[in-house]
N, C-alpha and C. Protein backbone atom coordinates (compact mmCIF):
# COMPACT_ATOMS: atom_id res chain seq x y z
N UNK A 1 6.15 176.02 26.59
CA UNK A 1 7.49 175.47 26.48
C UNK A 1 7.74 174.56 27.68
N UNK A 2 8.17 173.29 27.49
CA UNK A 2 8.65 172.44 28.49
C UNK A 2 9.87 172.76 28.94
N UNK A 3 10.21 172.28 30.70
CA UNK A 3 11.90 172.59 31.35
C UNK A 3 12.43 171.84 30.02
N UNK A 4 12.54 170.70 29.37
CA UNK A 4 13.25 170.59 28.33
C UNK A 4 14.08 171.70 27.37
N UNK A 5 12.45 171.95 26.23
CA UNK A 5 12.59 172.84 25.44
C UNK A 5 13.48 173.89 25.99
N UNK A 6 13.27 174.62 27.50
CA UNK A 6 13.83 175.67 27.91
C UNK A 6 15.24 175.57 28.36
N UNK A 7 15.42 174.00 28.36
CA UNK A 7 16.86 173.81 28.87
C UNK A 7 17.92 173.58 27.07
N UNK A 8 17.34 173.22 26.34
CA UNK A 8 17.89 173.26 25.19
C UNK A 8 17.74 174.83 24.39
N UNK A 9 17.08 175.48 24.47
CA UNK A 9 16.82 176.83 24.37
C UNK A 9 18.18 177.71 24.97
N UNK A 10 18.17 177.48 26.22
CA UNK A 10 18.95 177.95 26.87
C UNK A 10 20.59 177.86 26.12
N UNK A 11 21.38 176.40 25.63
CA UNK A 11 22.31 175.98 24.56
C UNK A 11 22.16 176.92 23.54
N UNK A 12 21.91 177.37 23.14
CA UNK A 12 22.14 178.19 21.83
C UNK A 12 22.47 179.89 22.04
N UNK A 13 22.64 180.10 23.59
CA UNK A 13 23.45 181.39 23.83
C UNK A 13 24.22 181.49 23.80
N UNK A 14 25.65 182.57 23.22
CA UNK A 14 26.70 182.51 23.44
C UNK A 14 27.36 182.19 24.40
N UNK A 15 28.16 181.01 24.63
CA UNK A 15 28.94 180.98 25.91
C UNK A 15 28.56 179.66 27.32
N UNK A 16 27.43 179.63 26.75
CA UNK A 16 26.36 178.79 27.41
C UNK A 16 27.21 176.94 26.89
N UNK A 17 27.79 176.55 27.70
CA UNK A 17 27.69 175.19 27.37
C UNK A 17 27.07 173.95 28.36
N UNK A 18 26.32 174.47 29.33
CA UNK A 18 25.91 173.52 29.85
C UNK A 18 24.11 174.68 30.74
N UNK A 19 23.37 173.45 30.43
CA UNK A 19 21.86 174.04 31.41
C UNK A 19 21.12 173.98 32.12
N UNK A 20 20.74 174.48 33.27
CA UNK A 20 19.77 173.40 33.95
C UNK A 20 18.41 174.02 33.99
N UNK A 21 17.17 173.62 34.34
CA UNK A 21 15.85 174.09 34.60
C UNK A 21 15.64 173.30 35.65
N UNK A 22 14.79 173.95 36.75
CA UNK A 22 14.43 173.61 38.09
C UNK A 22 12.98 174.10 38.30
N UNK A 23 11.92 173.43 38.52
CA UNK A 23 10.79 173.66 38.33
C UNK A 23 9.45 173.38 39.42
N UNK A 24 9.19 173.86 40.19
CA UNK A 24 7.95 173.36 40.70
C UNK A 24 6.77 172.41 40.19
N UNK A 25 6.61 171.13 40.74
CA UNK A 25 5.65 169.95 39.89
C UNK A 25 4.64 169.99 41.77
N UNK A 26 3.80 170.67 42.10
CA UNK A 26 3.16 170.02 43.50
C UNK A 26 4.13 170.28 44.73
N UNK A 27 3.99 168.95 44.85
CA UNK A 27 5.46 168.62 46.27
C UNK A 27 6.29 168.56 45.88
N UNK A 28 7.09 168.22 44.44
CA UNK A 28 8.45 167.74 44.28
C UNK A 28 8.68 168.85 43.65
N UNK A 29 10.11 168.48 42.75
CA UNK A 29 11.04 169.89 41.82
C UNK A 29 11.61 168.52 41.04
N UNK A 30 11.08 168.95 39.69
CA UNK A 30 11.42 168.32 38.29
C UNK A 30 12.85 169.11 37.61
N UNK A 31 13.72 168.81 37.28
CA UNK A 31 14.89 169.00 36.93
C UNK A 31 14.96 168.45 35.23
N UNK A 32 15.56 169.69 34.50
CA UNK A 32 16.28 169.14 32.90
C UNK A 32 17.66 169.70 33.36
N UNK A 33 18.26 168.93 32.52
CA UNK A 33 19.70 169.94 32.09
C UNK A 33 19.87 169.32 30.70
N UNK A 34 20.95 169.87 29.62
CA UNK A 34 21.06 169.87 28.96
C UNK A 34 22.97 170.20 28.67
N UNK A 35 23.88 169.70 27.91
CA UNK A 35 25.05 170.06 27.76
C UNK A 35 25.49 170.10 26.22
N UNK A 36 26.70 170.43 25.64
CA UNK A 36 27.30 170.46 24.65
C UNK A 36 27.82 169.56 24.75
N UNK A 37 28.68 168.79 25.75
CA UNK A 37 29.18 168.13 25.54
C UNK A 37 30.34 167.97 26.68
N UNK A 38 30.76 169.81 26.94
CA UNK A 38 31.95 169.51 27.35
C UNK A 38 32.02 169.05 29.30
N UNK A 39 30.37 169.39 29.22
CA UNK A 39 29.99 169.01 31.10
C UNK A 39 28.96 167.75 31.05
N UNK A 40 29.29 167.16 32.24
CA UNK A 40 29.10 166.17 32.01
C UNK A 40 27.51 166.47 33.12
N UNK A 41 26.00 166.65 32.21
CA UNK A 41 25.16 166.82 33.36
C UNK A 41 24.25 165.86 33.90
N UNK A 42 24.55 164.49 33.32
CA UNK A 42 24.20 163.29 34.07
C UNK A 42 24.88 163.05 35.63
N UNK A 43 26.17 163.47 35.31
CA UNK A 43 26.92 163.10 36.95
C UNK A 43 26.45 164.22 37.85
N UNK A 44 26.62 165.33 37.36
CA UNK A 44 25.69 166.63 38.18
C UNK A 44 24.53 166.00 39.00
N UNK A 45 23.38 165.91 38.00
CA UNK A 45 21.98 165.49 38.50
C UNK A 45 22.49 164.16 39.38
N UNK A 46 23.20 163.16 38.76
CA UNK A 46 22.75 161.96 40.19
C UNK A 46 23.45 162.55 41.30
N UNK A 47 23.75 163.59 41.82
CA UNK A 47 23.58 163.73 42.72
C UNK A 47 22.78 164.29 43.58
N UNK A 48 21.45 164.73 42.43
CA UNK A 48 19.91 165.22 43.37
C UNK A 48 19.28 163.81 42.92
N UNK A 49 19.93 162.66 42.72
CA UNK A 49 19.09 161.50 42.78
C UNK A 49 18.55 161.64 41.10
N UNK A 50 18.67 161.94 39.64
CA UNK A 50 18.69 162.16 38.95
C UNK A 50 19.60 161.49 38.06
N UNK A 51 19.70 161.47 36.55
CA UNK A 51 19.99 160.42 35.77
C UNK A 51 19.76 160.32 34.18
N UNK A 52 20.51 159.72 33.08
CA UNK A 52 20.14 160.64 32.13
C UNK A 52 21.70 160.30 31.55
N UNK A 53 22.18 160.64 30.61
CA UNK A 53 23.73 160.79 29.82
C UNK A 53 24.32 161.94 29.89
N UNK A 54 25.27 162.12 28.96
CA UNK A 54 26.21 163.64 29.53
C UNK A 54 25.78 164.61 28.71
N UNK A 55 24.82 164.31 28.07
CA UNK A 55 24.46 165.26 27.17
C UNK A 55 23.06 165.55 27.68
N UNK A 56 21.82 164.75 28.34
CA UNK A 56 20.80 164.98 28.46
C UNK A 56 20.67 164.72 29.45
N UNK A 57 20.20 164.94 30.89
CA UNK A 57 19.92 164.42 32.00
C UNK A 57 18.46 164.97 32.52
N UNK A 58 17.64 164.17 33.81
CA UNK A 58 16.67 164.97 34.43
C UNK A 58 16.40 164.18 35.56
N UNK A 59 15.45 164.80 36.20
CA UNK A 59 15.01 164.11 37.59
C UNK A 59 13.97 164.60 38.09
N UNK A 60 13.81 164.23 39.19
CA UNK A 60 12.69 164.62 40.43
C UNK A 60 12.91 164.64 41.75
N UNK A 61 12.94 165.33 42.66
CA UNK A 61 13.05 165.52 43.79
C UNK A 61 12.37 165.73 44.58
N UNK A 62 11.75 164.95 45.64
CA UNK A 62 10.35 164.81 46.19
C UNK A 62 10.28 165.61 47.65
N UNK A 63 9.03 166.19 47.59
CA UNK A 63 8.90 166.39 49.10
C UNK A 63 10.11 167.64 49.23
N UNK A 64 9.75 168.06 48.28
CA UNK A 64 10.61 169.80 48.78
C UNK A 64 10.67 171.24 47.95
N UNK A 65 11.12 171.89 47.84
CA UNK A 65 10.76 173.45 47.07
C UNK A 65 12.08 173.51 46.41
N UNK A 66 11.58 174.68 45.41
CA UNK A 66 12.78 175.04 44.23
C UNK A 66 13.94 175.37 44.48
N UNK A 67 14.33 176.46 45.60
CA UNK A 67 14.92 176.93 46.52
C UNK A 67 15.97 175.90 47.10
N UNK A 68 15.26 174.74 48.12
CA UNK A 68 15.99 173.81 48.49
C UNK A 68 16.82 172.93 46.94
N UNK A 69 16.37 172.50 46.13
CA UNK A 69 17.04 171.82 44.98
C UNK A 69 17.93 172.90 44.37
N UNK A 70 17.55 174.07 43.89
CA UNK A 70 18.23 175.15 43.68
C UNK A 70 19.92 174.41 44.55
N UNK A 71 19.66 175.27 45.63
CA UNK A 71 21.11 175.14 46.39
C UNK A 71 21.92 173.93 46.24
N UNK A 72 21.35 172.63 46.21
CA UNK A 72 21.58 171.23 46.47
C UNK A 72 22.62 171.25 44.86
N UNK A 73 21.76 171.68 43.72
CA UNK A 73 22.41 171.74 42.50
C UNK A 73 23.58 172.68 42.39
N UNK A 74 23.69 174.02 42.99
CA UNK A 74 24.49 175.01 42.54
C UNK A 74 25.79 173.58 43.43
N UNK A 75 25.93 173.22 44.81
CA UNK A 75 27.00 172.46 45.38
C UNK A 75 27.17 171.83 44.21
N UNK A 76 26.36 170.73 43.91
CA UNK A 76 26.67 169.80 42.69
C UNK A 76 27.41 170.09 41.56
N UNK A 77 26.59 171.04 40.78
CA UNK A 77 27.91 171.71 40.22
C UNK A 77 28.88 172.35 40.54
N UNK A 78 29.41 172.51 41.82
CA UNK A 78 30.76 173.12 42.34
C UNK A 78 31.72 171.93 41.91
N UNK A 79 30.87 170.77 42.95
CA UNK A 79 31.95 169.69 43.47
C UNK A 79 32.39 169.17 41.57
N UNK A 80 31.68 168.92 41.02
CA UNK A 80 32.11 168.56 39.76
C UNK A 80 32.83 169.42 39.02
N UNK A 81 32.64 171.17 39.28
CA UNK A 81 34.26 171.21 38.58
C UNK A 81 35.03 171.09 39.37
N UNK A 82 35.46 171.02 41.03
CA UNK A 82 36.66 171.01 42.09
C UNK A 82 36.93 169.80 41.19
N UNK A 83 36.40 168.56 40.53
CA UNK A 83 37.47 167.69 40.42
C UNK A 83 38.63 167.67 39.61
């Protein structure tokens, strides 16, 4: 299964309207997310430098561990619902 598949996988749980997958690729961390609609996870991701529409987004993040992107994303999605 690809972070894709697993990020659209993830959409079909109750309650679930928005997803992300964070993944070890080497040196970097490959990113999916996935939404219904009602989150917007293109604006999420560009802020790990990431990109994509509000329904499908992904990225790459170079030169660092899951852990570090992990955290970088959970802020990301804070600041986007504070707005």
């Amino acid at each position: 299964m690809t972070a894709a598949q697993a990020a659209d996988e993830l959409l079909s749980l109750k309650g679930v309207k928005a997803s992300f997958v964070v993944f070890p690729s080497g040196e970097n961390v490959q990113m999916s997310a996935r939404s219904l609609g009602e989150v917007n996870v293109q604006v999420i991701l560009e802020a790990l430098g990431g990109g994509g529409n509000s329904t499908t987004a992904g990225g790459r993040v170079e030169n660092t561990d899951v852990e570090t992107v992990k955290s970088r994303l959970l802020e990301a999605i804070d600041a986007y619902f504070e707005k």
